[in-house]
Protein backbone atom coordinates (compact mmCIF):
# COMPACT_ATOMS: atom_id res chain seq x y z
CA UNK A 1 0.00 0.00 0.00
CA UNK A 2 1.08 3.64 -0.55
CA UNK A 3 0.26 4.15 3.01
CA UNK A 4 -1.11 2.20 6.30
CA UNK A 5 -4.80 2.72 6.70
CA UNK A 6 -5.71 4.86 9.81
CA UNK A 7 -7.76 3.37 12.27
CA UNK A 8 -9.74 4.40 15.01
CA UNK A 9 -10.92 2.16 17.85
CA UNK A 10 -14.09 2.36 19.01
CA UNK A 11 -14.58 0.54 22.20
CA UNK A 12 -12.20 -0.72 24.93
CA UNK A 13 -13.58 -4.09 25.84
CA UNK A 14 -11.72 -7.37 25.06
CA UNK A 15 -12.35 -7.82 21.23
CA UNK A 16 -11.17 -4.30 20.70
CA UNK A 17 -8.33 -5.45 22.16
CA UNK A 18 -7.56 -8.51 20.28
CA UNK A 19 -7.88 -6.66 17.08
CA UNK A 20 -5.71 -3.89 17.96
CA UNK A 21 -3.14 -6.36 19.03
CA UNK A 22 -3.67 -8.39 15.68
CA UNK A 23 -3.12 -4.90 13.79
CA UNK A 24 0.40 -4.87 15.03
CA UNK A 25 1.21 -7.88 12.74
CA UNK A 26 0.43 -5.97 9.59
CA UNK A 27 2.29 -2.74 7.54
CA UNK A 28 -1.78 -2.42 5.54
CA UNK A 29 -2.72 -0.54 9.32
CA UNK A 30 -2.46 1.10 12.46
CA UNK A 31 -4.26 2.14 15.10
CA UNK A 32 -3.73 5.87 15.27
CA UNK A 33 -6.89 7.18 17.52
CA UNK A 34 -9.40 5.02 20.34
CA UNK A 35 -12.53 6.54 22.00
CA UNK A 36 -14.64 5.34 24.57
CA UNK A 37 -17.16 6.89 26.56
CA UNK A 38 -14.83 7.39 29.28
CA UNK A 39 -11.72 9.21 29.01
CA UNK A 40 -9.53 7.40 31.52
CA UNK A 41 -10.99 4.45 30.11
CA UNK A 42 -9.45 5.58 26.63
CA UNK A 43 -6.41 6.83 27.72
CA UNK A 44 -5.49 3.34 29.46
CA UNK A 45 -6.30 1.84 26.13
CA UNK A 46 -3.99 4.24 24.56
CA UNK A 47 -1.28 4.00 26.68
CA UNK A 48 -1.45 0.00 26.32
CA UNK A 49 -0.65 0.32 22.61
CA UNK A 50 0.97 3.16 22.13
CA UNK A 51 -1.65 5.32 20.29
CA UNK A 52 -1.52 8.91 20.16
CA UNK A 53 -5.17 10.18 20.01
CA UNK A 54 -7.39 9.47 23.21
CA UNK A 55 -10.89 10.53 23.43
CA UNK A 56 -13.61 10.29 25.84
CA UNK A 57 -16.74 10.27 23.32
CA UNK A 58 -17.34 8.28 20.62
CA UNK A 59 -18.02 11.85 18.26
CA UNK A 60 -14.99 13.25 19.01
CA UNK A 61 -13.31 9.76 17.73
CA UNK A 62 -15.37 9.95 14.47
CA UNK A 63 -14.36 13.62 14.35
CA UNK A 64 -10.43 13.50 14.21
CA UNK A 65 -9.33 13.76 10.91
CA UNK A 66 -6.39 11.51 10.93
CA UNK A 67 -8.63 8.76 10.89
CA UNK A 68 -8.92 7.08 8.15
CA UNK A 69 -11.57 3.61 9.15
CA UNK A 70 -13.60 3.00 12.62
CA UNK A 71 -13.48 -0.38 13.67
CA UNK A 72 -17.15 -0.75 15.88
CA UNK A 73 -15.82 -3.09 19.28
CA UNK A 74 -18.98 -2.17 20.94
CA UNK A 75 -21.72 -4.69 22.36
CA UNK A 76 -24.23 -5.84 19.39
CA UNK A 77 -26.78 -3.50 20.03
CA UNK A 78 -24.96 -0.42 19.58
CA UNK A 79 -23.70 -1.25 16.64
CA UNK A 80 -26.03 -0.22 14.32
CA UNK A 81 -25.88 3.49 16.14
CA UNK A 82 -22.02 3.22 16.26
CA UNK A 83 -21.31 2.53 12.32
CA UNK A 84 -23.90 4.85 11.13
CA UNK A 85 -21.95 7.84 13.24
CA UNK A 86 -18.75 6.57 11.99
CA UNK A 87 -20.25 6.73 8.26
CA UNK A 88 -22.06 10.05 9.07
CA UNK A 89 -18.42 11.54 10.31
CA UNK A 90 -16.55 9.77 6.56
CA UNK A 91 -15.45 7.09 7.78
CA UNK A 92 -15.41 3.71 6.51
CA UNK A 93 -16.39 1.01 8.81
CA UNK A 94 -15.50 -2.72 9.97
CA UNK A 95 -18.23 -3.49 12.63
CA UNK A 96 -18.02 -6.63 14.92
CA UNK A 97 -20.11 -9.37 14.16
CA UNK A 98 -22.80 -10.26 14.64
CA UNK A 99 -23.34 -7.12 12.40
CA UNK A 100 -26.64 -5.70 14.06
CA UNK A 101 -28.93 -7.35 16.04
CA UNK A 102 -31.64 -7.39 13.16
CA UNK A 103 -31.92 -7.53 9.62
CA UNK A 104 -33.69 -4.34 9.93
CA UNK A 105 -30.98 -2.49 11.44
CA UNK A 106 -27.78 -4.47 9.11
CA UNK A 107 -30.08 -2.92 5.74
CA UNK A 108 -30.27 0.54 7.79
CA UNK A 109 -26.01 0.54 8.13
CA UNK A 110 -25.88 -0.68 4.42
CA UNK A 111 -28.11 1.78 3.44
CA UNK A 112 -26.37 4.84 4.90
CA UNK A 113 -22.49 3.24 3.98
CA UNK A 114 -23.85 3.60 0.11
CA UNK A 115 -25.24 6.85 0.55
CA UNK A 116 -21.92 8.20 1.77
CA UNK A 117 -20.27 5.95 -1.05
CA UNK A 118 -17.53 4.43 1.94
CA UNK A 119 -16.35 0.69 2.45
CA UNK A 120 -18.22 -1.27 5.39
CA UNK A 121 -17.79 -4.58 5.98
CA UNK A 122 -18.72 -7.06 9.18
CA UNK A 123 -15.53 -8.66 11.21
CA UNK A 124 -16.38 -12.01 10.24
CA UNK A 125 -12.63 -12.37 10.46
CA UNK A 126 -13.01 -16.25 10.02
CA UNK A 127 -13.83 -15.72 6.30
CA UNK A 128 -10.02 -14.29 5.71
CA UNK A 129 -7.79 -17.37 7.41
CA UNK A 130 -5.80 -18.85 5.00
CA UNK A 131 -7.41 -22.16 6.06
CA UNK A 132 -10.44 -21.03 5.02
CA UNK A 133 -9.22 -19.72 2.27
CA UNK A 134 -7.75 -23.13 1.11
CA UNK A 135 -11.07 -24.65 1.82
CA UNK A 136 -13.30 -22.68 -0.21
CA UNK A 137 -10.80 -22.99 -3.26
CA UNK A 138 -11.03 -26.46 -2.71
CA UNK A 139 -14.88 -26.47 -3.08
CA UNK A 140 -14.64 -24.25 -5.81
CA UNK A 141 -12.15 -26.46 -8.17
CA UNK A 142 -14.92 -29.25 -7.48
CA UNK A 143 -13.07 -31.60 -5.25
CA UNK A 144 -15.74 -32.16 -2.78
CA UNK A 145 -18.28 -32.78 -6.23
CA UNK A 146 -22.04 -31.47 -5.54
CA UNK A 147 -21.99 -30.11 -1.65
CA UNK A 148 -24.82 -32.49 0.73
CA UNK A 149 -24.38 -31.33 3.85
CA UNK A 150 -22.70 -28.63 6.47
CA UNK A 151 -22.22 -29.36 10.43
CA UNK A 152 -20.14 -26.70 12.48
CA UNK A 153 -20.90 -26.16 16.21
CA UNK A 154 -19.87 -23.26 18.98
CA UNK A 155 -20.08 -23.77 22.46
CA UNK A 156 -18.55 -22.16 25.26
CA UNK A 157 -18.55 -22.49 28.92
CA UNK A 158 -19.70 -19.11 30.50
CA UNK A 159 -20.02 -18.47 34.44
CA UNK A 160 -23.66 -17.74 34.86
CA UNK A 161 -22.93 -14.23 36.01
CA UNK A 162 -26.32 -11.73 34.78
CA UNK A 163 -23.99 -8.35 34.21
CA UNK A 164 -21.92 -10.50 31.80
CA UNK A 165 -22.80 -9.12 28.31
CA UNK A 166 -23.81 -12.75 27.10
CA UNK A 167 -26.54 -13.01 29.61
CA UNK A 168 -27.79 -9.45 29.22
CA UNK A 169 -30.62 -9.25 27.52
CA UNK A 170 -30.13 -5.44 27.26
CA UNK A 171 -26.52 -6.21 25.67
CA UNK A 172 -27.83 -8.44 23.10
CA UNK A 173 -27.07 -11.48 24.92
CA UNK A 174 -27.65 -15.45 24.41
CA UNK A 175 -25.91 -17.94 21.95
CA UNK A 176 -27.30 -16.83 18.73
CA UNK A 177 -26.10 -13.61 17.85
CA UNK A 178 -22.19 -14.48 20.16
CA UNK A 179 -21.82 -17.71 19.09
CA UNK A 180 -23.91 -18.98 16.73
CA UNK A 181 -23.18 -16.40 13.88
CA UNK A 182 -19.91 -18.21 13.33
CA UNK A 183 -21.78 -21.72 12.00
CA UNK A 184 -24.24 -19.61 10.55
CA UNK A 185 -21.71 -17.72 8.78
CA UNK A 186 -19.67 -20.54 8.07
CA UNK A 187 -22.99 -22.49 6.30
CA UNK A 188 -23.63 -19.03 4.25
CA UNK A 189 -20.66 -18.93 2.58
CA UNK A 190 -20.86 -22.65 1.47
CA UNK A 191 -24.40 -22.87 1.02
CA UNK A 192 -26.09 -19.01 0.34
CA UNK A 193 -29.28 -18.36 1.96
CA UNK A 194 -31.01 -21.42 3.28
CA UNK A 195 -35.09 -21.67 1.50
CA UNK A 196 -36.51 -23.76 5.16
CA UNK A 197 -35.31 -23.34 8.83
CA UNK A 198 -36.10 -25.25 11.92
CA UNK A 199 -34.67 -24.32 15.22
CA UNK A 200 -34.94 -24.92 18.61
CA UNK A 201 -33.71 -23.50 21.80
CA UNK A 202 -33.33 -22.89 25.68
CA UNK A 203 -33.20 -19.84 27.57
CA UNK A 204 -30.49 -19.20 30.10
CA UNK A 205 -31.25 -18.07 33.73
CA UNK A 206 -32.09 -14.19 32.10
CA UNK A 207 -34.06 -15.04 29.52
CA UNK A 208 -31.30 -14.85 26.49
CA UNK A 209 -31.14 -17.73 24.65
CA UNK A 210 -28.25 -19.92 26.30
CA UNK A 211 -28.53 -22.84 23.91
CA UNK A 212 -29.62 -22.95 20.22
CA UNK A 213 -29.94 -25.96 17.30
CA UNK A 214 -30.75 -25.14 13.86
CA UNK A 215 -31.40 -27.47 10.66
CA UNK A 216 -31.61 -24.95 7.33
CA UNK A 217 -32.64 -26.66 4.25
CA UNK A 218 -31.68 -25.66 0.69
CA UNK A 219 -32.49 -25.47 -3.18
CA UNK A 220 -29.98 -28.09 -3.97
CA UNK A 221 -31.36 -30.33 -1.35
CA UNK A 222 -28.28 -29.97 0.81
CA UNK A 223 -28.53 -29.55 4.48
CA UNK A 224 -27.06 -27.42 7.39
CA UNK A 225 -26.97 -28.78 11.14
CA UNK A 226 -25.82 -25.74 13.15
CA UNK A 227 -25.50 -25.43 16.70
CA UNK A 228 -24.78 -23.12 19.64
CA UNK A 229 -24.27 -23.00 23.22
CA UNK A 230 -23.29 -20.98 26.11
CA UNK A 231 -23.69 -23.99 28.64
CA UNK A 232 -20.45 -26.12 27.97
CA UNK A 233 -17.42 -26.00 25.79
CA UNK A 234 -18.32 -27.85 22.55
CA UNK A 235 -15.69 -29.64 20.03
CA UNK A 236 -15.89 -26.23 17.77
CA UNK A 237 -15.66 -28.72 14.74
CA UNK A 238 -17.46 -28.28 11.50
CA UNK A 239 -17.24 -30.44 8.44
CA UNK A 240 -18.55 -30.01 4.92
CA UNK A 241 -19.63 -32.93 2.92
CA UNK A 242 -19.58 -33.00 -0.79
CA UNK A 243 -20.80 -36.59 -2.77
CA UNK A 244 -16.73 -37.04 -3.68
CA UNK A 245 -15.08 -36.25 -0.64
CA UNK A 246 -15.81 -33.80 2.92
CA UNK A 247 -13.57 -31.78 4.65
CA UNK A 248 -13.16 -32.22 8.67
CA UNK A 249 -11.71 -29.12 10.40
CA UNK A 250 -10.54 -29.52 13.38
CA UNK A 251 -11.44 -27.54 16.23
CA UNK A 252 -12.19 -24.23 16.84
CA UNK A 253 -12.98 -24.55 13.38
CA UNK A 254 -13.68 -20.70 13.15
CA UNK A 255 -9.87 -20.22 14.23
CA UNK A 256 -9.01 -22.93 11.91
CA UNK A 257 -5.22 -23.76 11.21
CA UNK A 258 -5.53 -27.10 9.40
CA UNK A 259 -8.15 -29.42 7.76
CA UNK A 260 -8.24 -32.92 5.97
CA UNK A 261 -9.69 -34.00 3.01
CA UNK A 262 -11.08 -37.12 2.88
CA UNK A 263 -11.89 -39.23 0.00
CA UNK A 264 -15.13 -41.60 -0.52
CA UNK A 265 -12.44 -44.79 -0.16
CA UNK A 266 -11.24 -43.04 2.99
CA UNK A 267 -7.35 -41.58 1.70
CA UNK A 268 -6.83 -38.58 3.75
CA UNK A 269 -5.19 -35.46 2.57
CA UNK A 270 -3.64 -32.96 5.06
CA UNK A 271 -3.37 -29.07 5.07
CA UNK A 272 -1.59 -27.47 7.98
CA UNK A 273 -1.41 -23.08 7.44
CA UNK A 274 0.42 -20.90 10.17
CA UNK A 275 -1.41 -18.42 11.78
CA UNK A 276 -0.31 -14.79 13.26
CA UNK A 277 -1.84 -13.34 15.95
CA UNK A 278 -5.38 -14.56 16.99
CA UNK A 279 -6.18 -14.41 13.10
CA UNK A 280 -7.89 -11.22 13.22
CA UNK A 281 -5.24 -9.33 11.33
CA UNK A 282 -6.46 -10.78 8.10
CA UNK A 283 -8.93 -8.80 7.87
CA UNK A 284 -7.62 -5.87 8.20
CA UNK A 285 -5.74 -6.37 5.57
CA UNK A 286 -9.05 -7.37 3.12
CA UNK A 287 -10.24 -3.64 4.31
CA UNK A 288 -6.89 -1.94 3.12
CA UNK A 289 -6.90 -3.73 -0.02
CA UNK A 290 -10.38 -2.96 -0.64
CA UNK A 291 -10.28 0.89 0.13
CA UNK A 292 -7.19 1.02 -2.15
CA UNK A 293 -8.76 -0.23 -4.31
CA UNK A 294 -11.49 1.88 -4.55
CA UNK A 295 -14.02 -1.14 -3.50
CA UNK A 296 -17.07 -0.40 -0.94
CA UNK A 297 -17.55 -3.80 -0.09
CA UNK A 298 -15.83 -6.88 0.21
CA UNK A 299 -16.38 -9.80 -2.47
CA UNK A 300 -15.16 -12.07 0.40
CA UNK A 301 -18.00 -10.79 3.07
CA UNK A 302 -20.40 -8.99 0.94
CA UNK A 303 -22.78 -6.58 2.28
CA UNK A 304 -25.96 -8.21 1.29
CA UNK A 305 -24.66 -11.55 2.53
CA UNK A 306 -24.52 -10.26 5.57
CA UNK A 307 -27.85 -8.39 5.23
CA UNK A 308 -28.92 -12.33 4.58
CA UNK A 309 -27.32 -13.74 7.79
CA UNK A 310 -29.10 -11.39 9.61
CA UNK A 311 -32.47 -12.49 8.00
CA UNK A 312 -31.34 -15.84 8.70
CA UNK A 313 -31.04 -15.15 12.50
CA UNK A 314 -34.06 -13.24 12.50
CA UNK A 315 -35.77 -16.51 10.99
CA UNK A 316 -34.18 -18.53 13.23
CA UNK A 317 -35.73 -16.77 16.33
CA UNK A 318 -39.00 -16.49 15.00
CA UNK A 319 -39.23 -20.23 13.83
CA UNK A 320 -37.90 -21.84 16.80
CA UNK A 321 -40.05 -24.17 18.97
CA UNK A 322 -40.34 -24.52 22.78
CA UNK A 323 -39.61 -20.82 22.98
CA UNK A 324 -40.50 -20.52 26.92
């Protein structure tokens, strides 16, 4: 690049941090500005990584003109409010995932980002490993033959603690839109948009959902069994199954770092990648290569994909039986 992208960080909390630790891997970016809605808060931030603009509101971050992108840390529902004052202010955006909290809301951030003719994407950073690079070039030579099914599960062990943002309801707690948007995800970029859902889940001790399973049925007549939990620590493994061959990736398959292939007959091939960082800093390189490049979207996480996730999730709560 002719120059590292800008960034401002919006948000303090732990996934702010792992991507502004990530961005130190790369020469595409740097972290040049953080806000929060504390100063002190901000200025610890700054001080932990060395960044030279500190603010204590989020539209004084969007304000400073050395910035370049926002990247939106912030608990799911603020998002949508967060990106659109980031667009509003110029800047392009990269907004944690899940994107929104609605489908509603994900069209309302797309809508503005094309207005104001600047990049957004959502950090679906699992899309960018080179693993999962690998794997969808393998699907897309043929290898696998005519795709029948997709598996991937998430579960994590949480301490039942009601301020935690997972169990707030008011934080856009529960499985789903934490956890579950990585098989989702996963399932949408092998599969597109699924044409019949059927879900079913269990609350947690506040209400959120704490443990979700979903079967999505598509056009082709392949199949998606997705699932998502805040009760236990799962085997994070997904595998995709083609009538040739499937691919087993071993767990946490949304921080993959190697796969097999396996044939019909049974012959296994391997494929082993390194990985920097926590895997987040790819990317942040997809956004500088796209804003050099004069894209507003990524063809790798498209904007109305995501728009479709979020109609997927939006499906999946309104389908889902034994809803207490």
């Amino acid at each position: 690049m002719a120059k590292a992208l800008r960034w401002g960080i919006l948000s303090t909390g732990g996934i702010a941090r792992t991507f502004t630790k990530d961005l130190a891997h790369v020469d595409e970016g740097v972290a040049v500005a953080v806000g929060s809605r504390s100063f002190d808060s901000a200025n610890a931030f700054a001080d932990e990584f060395d960044i030279p603009h500190r603010y204590g509101s989020y539209e004084e971050l969007v304000g400073d003109p050395d910035v370049d992108a926002i990247y939106v840390g912030t608990p799911h529902p603020m998002h949508h409010d967060n990106a659109i004052l980031a667009l509003e202010h110029g800047k392009h955006v990269l907004v944690e995932k899940a994107f929104t909290v609605t489908a509603a809301e994900a069209r309302e951030v797309v809508d503005v980002a094309r207005r104001k003719g600047l990049f957004a994407m959502e950090a679906m950073w699992t899309r960018f490993l080179p693993s999962v690079v690998a794997i969808r070039e393998l699907i897309a030579r043929g290898e696998l033959g005519e795709i029948v099914s997709v598996e991937a599960d998430h579960g994590q062990w949480f301490d039942p603690d009601p301020s935690f943002r997972l169990f707030a309801p008011e934080l856009g707690g529960g499985a789903l839109l934490d956890l579950g948007v990585y098989p989702v995800s996963f399932a949408s970029m092998i599969l597109g948009s699924p044409n019949r859902i059927v879900a079913l889940w269990d609350p947690a001790f506040t209400g959120v959902d704490a443990q979700t399973s979903m079967l999505f049925g598509y056009e082709s007549g392949a199949q998606a069994i997705l699932t998502c939990t805040l009760r236990a620590r799962s085997a994070t493994r997904a595998c995709v199954t083609g009538e040739q061959a499937r691919i087993e990736i071993d767990g946490s398959f949304y921080s993959a770092t190697a796969f097999s292939l396996i044939d019909r007959d049974g012959a296994i091939r391997r494929f082993d990648f390194p990985r920097e960082g926590r895997g987040l800093l790819y990317e942040t390189q997809e956004v500088a290569r796209c804003v050099e490049a004069g894209f507003l979207e990524s063809p790798i996480m498209p904007l109305d994909e995501t728009i479709s996730i979020m109609e997927t999730m939006d499906s999946v709560r309104a389908t889902t039986q034994n809803t207490p």
